[in-house]
Protein backbone atom coordinates (compact mmCIF):
# COMPACT_ATOMS: atom_id res chain seq x y z
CA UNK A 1 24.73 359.18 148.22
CA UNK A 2 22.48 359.22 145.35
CA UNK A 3 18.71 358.99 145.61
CA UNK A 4 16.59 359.17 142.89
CA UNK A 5 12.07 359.04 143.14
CA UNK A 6 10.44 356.97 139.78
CA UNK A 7 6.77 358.41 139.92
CA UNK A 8 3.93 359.45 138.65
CA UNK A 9 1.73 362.59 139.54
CA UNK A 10 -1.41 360.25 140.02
CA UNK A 11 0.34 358.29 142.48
CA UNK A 12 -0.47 358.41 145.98
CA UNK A 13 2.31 356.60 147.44
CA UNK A 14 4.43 358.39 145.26
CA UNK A 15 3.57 361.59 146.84
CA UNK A 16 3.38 360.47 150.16
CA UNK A 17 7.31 359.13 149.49
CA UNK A 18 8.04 362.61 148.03
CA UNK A 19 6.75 364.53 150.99
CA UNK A 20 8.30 362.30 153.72
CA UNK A 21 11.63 362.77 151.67
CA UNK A 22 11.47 366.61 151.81
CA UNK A 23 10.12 366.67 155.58
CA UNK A 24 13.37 364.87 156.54
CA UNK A 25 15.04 367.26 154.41
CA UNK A 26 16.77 364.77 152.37
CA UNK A 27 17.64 365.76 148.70
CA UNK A 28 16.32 363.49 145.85
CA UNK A 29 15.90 363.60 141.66
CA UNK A 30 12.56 363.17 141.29
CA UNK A 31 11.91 361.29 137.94
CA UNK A 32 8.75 361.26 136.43
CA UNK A 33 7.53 358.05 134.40
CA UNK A 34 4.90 359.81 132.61
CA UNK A 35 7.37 361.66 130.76
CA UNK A 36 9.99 359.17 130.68
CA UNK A 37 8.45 355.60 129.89
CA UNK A 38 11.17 354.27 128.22
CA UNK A 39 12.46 353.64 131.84
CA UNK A 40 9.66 351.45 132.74
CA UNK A 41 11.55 347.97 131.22
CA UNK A 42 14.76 348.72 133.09
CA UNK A 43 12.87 349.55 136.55
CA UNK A 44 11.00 346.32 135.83
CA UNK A 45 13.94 344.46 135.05
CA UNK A 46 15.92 346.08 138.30
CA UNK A 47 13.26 345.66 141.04
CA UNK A 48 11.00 342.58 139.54
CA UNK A 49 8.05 344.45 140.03
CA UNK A 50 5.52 347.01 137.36
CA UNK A 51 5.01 349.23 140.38
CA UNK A 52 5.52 352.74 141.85
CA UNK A 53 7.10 354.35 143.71
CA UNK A 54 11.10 353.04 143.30
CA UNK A 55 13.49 354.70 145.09
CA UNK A 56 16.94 354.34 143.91
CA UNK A 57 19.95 354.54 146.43
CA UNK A 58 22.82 354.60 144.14
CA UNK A 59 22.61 351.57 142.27
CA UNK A 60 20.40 349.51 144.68
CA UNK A 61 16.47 350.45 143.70
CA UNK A 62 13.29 349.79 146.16
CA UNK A 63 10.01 349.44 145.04
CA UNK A 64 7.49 350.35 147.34
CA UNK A 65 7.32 352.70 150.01
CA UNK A 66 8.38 351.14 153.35
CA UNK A 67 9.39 354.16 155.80
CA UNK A 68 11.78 351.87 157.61
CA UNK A 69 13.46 350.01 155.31
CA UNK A 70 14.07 353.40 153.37
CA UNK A 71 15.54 355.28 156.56
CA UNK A 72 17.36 351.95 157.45
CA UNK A 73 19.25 352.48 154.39
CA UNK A 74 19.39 355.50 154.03
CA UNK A 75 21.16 356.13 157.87
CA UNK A 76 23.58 352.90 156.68
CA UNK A 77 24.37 354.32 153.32
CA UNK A 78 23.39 351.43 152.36
């Protein structure tokens, strides 16, 4: 399984996804938007939303941070 973090540094949910991720000691790519904006359209385009975080499970991607859903699908692999 493949899970990658869209962020920012500013972003307090982002962080808070971050840290949960690395308390559960689950491995991620972090990504950060800041540096990397030309991934903005195709996050927009994949979740329907202009907001951060998005998680990416493999090819399904999650905006938001729910703790639930995330560990829902992350247990199910997807």
């Amino acid at each position: 399984m493949t899970i990658k973090v869209y962020s920012t540094p500013a972003c307090p949910s982002c962080s808070m996804l971050k840290n949960f991720l690395k308390n559960k000691n689950i491995s991620f790519e972090e990504i950060n938007l800041t540096n990397h904006r030309e991934l903005i359209p195709m996050i927009v385009e994949k979740t329907g939303k202009a907001e951060i975080p998005v998680i990416q499970i493999n090819e399904e991607f999650i905006s938001g941070f729910n703790k639930e859903e995330l560990m829902k699908k992350i247990q199910n692999g997807l």
